[in-house]
Protein backbone atom coordinates (compact mmCIF):
# COMPACT_ATOMS: atom_id res chain seq x y z
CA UNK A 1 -69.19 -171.25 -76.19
CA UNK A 2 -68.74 -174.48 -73.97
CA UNK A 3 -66.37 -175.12 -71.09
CA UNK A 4 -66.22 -178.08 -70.00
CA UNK A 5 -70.17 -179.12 -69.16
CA UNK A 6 -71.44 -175.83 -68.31
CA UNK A 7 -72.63 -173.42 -71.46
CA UNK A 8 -71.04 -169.46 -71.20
CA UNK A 9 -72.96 -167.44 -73.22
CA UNK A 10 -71.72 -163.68 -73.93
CA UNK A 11 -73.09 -160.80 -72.05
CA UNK A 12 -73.27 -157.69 -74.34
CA UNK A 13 -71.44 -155.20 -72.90
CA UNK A 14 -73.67 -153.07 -70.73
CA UNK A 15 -73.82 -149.67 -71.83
CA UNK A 16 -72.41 -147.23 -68.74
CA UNK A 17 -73.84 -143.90 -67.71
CA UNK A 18 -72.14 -140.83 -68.69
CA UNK A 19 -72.91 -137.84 -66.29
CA UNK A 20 -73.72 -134.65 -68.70
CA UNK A 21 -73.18 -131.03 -67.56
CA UNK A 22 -76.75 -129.54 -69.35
CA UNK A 23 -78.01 -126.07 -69.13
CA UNK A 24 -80.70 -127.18 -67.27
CA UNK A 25 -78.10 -129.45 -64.65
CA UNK A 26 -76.02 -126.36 -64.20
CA UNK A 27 -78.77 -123.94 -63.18
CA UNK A 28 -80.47 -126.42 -60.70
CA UNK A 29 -76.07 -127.32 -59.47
CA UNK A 30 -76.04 -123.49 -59.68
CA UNK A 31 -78.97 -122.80 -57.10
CA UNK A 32 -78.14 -125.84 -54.40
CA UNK A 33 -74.71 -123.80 -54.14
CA UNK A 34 -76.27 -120.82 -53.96
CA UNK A 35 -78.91 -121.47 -51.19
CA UNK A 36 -75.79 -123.53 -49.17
CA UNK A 37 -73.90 -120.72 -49.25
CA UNK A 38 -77.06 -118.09 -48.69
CA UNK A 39 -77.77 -120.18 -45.31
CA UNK A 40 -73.88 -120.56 -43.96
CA UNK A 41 -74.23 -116.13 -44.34
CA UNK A 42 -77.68 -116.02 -42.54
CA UNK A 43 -76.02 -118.19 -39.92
CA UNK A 44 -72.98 -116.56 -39.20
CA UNK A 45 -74.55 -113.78 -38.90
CA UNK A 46 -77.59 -114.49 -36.76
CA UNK A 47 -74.82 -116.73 -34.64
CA UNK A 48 -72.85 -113.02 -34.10
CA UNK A 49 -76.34 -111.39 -33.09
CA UNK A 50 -76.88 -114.10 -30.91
CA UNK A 51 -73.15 -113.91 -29.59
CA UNK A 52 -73.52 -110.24 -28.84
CA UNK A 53 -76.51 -110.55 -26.81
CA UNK A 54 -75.18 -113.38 -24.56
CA UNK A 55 -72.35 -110.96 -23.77
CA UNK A 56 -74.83 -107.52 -23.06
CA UNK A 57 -76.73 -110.14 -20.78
CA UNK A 58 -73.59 -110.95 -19.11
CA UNK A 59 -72.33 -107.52 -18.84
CA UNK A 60 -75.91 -107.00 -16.92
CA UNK A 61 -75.02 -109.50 -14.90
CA UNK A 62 -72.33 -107.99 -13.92
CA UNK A 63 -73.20 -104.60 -12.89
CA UNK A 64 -75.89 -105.73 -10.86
CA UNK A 65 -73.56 -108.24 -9.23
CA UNK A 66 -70.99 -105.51 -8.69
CA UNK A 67 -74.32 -103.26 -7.37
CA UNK A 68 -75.64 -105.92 -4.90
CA UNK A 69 -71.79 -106.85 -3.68
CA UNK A 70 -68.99 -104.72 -4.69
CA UNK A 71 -65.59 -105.95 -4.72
CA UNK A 72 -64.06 -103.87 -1.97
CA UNK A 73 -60.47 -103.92 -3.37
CA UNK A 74 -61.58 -102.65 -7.07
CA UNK A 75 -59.43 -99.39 -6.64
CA UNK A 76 -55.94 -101.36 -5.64
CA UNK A 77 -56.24 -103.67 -9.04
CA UNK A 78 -57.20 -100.49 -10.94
CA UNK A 79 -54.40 -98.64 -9.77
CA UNK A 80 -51.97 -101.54 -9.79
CA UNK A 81 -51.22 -100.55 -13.97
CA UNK A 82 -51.70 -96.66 -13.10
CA UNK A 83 -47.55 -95.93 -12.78
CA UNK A 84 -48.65 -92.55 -11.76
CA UNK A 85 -50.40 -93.57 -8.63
CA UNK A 86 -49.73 -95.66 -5.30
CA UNK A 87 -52.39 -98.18 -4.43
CA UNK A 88 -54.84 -97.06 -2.07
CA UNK A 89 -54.81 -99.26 1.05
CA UNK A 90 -58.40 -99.12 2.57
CA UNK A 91 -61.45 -100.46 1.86
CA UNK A 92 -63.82 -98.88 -0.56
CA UNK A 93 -67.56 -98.98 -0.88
CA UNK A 94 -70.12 -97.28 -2.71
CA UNK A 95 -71.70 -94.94 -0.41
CA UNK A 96 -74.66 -96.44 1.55
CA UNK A 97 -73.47 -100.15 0.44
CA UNK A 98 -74.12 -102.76 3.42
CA UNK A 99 -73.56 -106.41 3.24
CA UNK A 100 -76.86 -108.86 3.91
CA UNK A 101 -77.66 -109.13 7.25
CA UNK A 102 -80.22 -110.78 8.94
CA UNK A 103 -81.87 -107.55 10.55
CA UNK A 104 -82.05 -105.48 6.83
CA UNK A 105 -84.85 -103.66 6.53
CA UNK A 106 -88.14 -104.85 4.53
CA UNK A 107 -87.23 -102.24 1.65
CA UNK A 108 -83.28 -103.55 1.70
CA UNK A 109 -84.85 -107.18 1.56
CA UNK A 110 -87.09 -106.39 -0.97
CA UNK A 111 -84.33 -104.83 -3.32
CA UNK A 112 -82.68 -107.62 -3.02
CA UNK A 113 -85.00 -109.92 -4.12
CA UNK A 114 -85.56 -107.90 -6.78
CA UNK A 115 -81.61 -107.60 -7.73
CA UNK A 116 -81.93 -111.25 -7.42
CA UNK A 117 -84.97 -111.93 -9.85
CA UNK A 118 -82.81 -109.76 -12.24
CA UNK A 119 -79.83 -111.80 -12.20
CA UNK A 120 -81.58 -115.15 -12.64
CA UNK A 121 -83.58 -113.02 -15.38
CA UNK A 122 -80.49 -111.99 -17.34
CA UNK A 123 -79.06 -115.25 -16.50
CA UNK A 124 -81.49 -117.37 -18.24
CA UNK A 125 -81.07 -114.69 -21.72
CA UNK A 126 -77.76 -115.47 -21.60
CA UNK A 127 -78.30 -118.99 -21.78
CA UNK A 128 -80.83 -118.67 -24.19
CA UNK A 129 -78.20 -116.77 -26.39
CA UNK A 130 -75.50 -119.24 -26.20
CA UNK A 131 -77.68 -122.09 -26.85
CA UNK A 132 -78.67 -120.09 -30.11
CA UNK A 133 -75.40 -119.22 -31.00
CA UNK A 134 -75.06 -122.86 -31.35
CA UNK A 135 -77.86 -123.40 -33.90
CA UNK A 136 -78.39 -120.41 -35.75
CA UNK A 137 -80.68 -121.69 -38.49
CA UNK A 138 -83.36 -122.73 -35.58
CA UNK A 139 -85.96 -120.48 -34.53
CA UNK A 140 -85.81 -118.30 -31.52
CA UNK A 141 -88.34 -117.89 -28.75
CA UNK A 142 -89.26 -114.28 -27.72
CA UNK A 143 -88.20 -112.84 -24.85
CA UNK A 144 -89.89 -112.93 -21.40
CA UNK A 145 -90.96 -109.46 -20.06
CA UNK A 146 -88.23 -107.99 -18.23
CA UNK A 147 -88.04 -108.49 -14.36
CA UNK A 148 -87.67 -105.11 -12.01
């Protein structure tokens, strides 16, 4: 076929792929869905475990907070709910409880030190926890020996 100067000469049709659903298509289509959906359950999971440590590391955190410095009005906000009970108007504080003061005594010093290296202890778990909440597929370092 001419047009004008320039010769057009027929392309055969080019013949287009059909995607086919074989046995042997299906079982490997079978298995990618199955491992996806194998890893999002290992992940939620191990993304709850991690959860659920973060929070018993901040619940240490916590107590020994509440140890080294109680809050001295505790017993009004308890009792503020309790309908059965007036507020109690004084200060409370666990029996032999003393703020820091400069003229402690070596063993009060040296408890709180230690209180101290247990809350940046617990404190760096808990960060470790979150951060694996995060990613749950990646590995997980072990835990540092505990501090006392």
């Amino acid at each position: 076929m001419t047009v004008g100067r320039l010769m057009v000469t027929e392309i055969p049709a080019m013949r287009r792929w059909k995607p086919r659903l074989t046995v042997g298509m299906s079982l490997i289509l079978v298995a990618v869905v199955g491992i996806g959906v194998g890893l999002s359950v290992i992940a939620a999971r191990r993304r709850e475990a991690f959860r659920q440590r973060a929070r018993q590391h901040a619940e240490e955190i916590f107590g020994i907070e509440d140890e080294i410095a109680p809050d001295p009005d505790w017993e009004d906000e308890w009792l503020l709910n309790d309908t059965d009970r007036k507020p109690v108007r004084r200060k409370f504080h666990p029996p032999g409880w003393a703020p820091a003061a400069p003229d402690d005594s070596p063993e009060i010093k040296s408890w709180r030190a230690s209180q101290k290296r247990r809350l940046d202890y617990h404190e760096e778990l808990r960060k470790k926890y979150e951060r694996a909440a995060l990613y749950p597929l990646l590995p997980v370092s072990a835990d540092p020996p505990a501090q006392g």
